[in-house]
PDB file of N, CA and C in Angstrom:
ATOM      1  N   UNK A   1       0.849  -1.190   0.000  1.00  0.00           N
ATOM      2  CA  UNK A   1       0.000   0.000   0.000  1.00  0.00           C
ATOM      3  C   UNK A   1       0.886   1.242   0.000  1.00  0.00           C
ATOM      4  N   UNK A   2       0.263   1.872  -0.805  1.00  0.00           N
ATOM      5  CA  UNK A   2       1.322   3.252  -1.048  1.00  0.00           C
ATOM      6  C   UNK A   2       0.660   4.137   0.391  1.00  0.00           C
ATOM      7  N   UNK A   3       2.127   5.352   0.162  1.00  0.00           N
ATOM      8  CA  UNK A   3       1.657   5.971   1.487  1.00  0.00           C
ATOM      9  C   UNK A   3       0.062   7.034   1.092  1.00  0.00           C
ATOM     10  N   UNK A   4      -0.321   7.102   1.915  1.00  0.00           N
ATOM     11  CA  UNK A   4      -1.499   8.191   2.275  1.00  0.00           C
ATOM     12  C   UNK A   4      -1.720   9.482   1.149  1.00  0.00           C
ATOM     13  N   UNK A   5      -0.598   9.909   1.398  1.00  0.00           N
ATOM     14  CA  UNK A   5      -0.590  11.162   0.626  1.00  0.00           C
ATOM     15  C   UNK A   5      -0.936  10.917  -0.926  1.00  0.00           C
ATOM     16  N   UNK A   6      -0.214  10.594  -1.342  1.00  0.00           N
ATOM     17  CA  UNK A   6      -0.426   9.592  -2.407  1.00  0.00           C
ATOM     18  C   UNK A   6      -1.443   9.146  -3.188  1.00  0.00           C
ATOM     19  N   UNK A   7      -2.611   9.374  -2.408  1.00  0.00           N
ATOM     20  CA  UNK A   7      -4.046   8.560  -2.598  1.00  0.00           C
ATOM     21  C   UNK A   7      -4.764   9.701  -2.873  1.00  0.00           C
ATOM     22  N   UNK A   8      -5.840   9.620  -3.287  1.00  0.00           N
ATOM     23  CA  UNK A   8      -7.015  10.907  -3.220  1.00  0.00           C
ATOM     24  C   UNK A   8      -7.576  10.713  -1.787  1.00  0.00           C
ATOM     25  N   UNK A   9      -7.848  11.744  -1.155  1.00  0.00           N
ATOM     26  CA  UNK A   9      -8.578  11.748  -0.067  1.00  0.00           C
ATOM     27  C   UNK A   9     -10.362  11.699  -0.322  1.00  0.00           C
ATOM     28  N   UNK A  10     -10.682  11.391   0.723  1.00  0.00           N
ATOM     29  CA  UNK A  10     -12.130  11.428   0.320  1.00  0.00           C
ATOM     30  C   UNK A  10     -13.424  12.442   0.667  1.00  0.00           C
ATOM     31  N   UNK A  11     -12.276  13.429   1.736  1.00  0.00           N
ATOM     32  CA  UNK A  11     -12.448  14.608   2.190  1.00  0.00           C
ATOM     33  C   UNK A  11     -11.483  15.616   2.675  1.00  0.00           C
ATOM     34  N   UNK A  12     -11.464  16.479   2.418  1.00  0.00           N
ATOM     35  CA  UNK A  12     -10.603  17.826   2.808  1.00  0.00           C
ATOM     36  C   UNK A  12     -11.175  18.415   3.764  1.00  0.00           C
ATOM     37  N   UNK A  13     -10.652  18.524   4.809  1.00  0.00           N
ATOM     38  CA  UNK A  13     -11.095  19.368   5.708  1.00  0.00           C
ATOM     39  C   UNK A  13      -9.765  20.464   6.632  1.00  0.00           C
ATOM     40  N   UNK A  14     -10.492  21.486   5.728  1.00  0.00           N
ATOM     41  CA  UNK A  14      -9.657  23.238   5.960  1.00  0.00           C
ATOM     42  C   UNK A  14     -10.121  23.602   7.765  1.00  0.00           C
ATOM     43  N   UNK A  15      -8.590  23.583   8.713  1.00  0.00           N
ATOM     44  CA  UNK A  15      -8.897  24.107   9.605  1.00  0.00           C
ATOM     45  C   UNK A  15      -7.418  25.086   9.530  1.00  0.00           C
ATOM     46  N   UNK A  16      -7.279  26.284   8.844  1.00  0.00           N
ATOM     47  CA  UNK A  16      -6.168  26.450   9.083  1.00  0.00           C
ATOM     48  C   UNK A  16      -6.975  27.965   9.913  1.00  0.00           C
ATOM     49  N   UNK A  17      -5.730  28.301  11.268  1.00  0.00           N
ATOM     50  CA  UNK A  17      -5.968  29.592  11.301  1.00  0.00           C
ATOM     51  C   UNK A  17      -6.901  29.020  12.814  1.00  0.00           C
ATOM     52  N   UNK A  18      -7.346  28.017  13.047  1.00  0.00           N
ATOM     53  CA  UNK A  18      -7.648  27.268  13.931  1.00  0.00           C
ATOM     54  C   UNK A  18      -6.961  26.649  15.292  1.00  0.00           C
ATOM     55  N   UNK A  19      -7.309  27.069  16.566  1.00  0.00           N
ATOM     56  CA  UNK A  19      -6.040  26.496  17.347  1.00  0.00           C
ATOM     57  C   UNK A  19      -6.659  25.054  17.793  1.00  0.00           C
ATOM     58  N   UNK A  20      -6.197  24.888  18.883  1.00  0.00           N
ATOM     59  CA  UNK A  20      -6.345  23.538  19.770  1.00  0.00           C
ATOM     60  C   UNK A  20      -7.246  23.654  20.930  1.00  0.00           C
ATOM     61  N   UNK A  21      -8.546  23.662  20.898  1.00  0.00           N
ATOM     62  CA  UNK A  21      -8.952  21.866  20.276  1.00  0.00           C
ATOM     63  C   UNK A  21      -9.719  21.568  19.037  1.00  0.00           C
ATOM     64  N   UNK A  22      -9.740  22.951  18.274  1.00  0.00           N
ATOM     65  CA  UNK A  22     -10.861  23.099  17.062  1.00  0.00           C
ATOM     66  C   UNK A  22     -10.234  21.608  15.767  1.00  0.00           C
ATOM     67  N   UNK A  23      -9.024  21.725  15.814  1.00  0.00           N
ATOM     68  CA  UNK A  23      -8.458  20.788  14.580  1.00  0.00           C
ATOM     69  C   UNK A  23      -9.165  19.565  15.205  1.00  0.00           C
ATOM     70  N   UNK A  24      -8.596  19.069  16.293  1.00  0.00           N
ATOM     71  CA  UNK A  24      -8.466  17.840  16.689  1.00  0.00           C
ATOM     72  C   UNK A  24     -10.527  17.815  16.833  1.00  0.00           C
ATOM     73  N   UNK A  25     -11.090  18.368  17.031  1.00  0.00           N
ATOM     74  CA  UNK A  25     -12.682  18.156  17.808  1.00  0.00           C
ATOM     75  C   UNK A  25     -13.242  18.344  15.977  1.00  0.00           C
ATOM     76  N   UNK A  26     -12.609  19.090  14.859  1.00  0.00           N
ATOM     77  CA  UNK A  26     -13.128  18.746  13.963  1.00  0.00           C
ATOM     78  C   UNK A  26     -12.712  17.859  12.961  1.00  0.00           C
ATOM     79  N   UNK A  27     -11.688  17.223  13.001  1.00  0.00           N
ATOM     80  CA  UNK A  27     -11.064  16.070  12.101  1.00  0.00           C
ATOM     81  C   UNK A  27     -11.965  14.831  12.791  1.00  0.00           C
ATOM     82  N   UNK A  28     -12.371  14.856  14.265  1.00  0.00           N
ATOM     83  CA  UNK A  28     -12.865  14.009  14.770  1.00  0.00           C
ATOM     84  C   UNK A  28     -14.335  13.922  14.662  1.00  0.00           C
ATOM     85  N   UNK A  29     -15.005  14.711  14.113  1.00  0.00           N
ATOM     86  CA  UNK A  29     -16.440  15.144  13.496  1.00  0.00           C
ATOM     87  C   UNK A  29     -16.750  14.233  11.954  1.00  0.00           C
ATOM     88  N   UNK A  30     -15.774  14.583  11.327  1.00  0.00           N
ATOM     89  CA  UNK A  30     -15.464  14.086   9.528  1.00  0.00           C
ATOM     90  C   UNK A  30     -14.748  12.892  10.092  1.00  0.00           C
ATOM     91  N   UNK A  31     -14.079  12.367  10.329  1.00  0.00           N
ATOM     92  CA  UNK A  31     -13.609  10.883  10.500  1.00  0.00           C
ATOM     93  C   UNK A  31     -15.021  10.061  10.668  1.00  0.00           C
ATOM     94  N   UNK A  32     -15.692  10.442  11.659  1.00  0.00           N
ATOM     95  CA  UNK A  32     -17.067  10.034  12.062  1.00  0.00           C
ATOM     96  C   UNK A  32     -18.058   9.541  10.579  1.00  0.00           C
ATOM     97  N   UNK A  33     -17.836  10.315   9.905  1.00  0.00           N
ATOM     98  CA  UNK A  33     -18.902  10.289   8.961  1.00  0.00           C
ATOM     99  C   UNK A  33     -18.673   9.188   8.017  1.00  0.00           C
ATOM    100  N   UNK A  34     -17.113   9.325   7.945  1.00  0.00           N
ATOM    101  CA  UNK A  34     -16.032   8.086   6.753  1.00  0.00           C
ATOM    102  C   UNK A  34     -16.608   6.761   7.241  1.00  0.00           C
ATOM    103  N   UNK A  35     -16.611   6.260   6.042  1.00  0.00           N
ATOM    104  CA  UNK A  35     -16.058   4.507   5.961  1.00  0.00           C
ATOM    105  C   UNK A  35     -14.795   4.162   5.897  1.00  0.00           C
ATOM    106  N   UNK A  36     -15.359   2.795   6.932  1.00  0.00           N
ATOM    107  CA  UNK A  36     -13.600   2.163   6.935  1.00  0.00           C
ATOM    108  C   UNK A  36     -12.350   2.442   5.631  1.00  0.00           C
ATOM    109  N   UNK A  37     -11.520   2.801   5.861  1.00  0.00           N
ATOM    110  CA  UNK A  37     -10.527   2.683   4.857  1.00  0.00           C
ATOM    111  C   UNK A  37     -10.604   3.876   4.269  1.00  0.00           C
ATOM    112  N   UNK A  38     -11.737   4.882   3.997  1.00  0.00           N
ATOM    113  CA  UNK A  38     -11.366   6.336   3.416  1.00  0.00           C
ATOM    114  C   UNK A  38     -10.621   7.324   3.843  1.00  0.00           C
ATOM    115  N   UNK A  39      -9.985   8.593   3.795  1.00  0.00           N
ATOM    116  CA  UNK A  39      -9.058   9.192   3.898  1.00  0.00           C
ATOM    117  C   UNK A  39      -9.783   9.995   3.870  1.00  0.00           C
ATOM    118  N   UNK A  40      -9.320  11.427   5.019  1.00  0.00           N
ATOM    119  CA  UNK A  40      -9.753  12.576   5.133  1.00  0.00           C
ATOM    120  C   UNK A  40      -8.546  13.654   5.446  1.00  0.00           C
ATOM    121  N   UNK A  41      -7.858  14.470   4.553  1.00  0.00           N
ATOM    122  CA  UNK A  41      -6.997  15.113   4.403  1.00  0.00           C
ATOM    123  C   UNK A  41      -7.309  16.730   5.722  1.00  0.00           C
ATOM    124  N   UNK A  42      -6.668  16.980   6.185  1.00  0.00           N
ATOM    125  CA  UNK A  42      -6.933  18.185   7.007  1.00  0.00           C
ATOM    126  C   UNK A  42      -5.545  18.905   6.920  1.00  0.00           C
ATOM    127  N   UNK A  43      -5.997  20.270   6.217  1.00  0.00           N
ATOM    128  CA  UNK A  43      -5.548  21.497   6.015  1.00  0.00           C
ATOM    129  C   UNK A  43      -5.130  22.228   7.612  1.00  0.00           C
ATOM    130  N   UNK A  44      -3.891  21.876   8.514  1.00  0.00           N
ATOM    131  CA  UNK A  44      -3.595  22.465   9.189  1.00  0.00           C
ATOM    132  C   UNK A  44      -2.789  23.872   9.600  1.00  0.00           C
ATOM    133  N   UNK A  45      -2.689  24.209  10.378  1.00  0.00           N
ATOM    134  CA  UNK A  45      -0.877  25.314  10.647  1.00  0.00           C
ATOM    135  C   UNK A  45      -1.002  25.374  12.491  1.00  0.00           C
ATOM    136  N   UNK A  46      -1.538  24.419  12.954  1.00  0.00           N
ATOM    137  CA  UNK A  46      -1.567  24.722  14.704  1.00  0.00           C
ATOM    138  C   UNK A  46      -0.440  23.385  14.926  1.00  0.00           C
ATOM    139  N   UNK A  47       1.105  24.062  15.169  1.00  0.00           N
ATOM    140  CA  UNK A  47       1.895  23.100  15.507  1.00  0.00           C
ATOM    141  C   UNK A  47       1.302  21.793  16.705  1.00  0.00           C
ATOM    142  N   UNK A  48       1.020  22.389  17.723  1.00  0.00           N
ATOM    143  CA  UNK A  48       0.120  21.205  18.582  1.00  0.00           C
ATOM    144  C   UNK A  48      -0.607  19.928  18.214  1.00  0.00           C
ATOM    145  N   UNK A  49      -1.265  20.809  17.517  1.00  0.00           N
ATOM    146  CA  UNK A  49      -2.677  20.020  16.642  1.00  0.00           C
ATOM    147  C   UNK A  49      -1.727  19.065  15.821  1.00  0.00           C
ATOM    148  N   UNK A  50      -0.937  19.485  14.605  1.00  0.00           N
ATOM    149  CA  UNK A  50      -0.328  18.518  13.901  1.00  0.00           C
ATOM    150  C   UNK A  50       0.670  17.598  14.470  1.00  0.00           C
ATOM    151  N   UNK A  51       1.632  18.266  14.930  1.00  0.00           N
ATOM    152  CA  UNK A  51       2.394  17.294  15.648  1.00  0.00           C
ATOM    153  C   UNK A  51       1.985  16.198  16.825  1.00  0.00           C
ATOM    154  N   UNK A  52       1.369  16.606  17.805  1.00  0.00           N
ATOM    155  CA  UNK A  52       0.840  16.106  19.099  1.00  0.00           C
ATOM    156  C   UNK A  52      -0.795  15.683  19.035  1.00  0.00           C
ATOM    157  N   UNK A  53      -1.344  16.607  19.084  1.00  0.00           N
ATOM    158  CA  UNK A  53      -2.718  16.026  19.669  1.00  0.00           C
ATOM    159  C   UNK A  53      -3.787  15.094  18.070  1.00  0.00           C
ATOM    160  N   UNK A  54      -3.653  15.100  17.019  1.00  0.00           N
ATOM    161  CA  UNK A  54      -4.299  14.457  16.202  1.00  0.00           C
ATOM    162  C   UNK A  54      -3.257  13.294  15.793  1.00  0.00           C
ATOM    163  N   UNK A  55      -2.040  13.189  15.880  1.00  0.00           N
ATOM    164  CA  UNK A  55      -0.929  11.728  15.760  1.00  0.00           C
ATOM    165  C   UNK A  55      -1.558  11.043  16.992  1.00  0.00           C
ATOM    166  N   UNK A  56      -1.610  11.278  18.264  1.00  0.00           N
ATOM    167  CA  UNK A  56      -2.012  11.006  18.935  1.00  0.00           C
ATOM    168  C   UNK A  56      -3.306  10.243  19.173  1.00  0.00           C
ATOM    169  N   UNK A  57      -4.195  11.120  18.886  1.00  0.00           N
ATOM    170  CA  UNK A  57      -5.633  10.178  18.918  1.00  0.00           C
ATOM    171  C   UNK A  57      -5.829   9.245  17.791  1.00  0.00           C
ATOM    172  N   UNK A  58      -5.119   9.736  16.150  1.00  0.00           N
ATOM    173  CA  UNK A  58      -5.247   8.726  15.232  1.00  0.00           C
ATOM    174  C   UNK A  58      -4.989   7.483  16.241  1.00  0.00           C
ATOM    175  N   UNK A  59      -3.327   7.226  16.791  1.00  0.00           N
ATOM    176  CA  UNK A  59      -2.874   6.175  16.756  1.00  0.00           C
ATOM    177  C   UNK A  59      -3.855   5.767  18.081  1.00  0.00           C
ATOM    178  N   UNK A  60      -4.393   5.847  19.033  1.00  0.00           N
ATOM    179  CA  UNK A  60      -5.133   5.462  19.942  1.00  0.00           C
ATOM    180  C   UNK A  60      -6.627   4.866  19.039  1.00  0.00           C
ATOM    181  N   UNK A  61      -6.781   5.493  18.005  1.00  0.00           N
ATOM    182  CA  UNK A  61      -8.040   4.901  17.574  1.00  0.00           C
ATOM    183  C   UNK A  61      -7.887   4.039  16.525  1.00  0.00           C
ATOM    184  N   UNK A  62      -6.573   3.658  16.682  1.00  0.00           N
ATOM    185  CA  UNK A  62      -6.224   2.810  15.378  1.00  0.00           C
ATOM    186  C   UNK A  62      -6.130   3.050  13.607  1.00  0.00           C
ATOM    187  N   UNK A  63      -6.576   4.202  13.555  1.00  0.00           N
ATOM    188  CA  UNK A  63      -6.357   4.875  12.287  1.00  0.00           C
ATOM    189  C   UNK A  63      -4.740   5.425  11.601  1.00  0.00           C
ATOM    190  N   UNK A  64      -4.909   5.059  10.583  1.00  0.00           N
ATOM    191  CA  UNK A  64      -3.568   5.519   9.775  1.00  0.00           C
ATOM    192  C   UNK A  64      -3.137   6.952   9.655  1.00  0.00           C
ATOM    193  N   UNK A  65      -1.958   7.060  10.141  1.00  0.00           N
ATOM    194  CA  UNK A  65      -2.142   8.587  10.451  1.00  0.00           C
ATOM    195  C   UNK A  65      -0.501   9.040   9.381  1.00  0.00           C
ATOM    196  N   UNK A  66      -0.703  10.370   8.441  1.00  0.00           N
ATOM    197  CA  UNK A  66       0.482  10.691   7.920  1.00  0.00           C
ATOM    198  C   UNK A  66       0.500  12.183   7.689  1.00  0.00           C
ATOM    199  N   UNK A  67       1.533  12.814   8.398  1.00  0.00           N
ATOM    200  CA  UNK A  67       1.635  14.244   8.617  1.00  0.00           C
ATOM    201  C   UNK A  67       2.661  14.627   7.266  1.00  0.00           C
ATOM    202  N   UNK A  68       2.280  15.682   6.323  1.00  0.00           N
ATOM    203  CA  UNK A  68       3.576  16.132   5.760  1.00  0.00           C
ATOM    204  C   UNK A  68       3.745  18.050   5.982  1.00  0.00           C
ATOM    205  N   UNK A  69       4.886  18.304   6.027  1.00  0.00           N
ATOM    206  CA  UNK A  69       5.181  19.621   6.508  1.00  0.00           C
ATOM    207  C   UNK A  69       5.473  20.461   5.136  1.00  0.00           C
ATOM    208  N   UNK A  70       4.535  21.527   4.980  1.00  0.00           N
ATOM    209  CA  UNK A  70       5.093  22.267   3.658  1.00  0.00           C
ATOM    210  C   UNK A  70       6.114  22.994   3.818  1.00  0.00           C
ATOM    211  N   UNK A  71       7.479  22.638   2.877  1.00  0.00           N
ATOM    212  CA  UNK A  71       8.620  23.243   2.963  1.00  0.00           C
ATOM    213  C   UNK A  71       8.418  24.693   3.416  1.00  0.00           C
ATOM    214  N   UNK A  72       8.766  25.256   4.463  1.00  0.00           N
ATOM    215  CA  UNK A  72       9.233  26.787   4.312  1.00  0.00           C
ATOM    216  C   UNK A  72       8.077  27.642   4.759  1.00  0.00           C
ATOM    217  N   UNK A  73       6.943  26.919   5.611  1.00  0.00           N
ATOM    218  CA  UNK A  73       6.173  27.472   5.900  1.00  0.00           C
ATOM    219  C   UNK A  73       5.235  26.609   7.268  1.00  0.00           C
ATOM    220  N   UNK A  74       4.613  26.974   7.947  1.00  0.00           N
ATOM    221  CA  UNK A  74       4.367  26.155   9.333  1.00  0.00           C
ATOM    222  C   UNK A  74       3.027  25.619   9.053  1.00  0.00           C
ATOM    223  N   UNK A  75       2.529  25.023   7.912  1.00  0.00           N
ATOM    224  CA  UNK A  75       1.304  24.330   7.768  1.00  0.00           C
ATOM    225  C   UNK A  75       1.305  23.405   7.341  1.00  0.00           C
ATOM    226  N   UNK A  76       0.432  21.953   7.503  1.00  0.00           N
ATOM    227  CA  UNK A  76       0.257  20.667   7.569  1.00  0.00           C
ATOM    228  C   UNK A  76      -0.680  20.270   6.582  1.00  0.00           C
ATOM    229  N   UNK A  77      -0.276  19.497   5.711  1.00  0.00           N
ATOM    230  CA  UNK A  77      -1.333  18.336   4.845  1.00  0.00           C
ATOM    231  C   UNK A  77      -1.230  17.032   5.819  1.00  0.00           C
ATOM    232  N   UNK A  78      -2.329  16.666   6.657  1.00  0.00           N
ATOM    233  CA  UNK A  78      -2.560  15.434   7.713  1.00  0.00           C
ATOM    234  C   UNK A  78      -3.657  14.671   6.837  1.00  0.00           C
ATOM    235  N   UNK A  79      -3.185  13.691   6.943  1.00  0.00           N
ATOM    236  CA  UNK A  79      -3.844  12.455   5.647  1.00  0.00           C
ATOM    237  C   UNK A  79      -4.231  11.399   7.109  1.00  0.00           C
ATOM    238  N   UNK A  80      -5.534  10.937   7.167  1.00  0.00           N
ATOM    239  CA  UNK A  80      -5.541   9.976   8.223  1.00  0.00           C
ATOM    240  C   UNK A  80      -7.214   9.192   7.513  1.00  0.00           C
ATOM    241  N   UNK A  81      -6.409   7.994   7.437  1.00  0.00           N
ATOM    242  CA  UNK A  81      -7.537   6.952   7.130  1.00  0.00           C
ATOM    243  C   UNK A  81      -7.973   5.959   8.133  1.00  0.00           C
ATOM    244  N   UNK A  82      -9.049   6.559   7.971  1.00  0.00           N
ATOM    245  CA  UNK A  82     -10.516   5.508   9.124  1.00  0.00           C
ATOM    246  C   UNK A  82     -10.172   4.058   8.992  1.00  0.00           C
ATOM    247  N   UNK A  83      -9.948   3.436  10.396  1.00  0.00           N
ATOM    248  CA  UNK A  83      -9.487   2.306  10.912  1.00  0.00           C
ATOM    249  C   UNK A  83     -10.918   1.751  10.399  1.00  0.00           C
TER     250      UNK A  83
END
């Protein structure tokens, strides 16, 4: 299986400009809605949120979780597919 990014997502969800707990309480809203195995891409820039608190609950809920960092700037493409 190729990585995450890679894939089409099956939703985008824009929280940029958003702090903590808005990313994490709304990636966790849209995950909800997915079927097993779809991908929901979230448009971040809240270092917390990307690094810590949504790696975090992915891996507690068993979901595939893949962070990439846009060169040269402090915002997140987070790719996480429903366990």
């Amino acid at each position: 299986m190729s990585e995450l990014s890679g894939q089409t997502p099956t939703q985008t969800l824009d929280v940029l400009g958003r702090v903590c707990p808005y990313p994490l309480v709304l990636s966790k809203k849209a995950i909800e809605k997915l079927d097993s195995g779809q991908i929901l891409k979230v448009l971040c820039d809240a270092p917390a949120s990307a690094e810590d608190s949504l790696p975090k609950w992915a891996e507690k809920q068993g979901h595939k979780f893949e962070a990439i960092k846009k060169e040269g700037e402090e915002t997140w493409d987070i790719y996480i597919q429903k366990a």
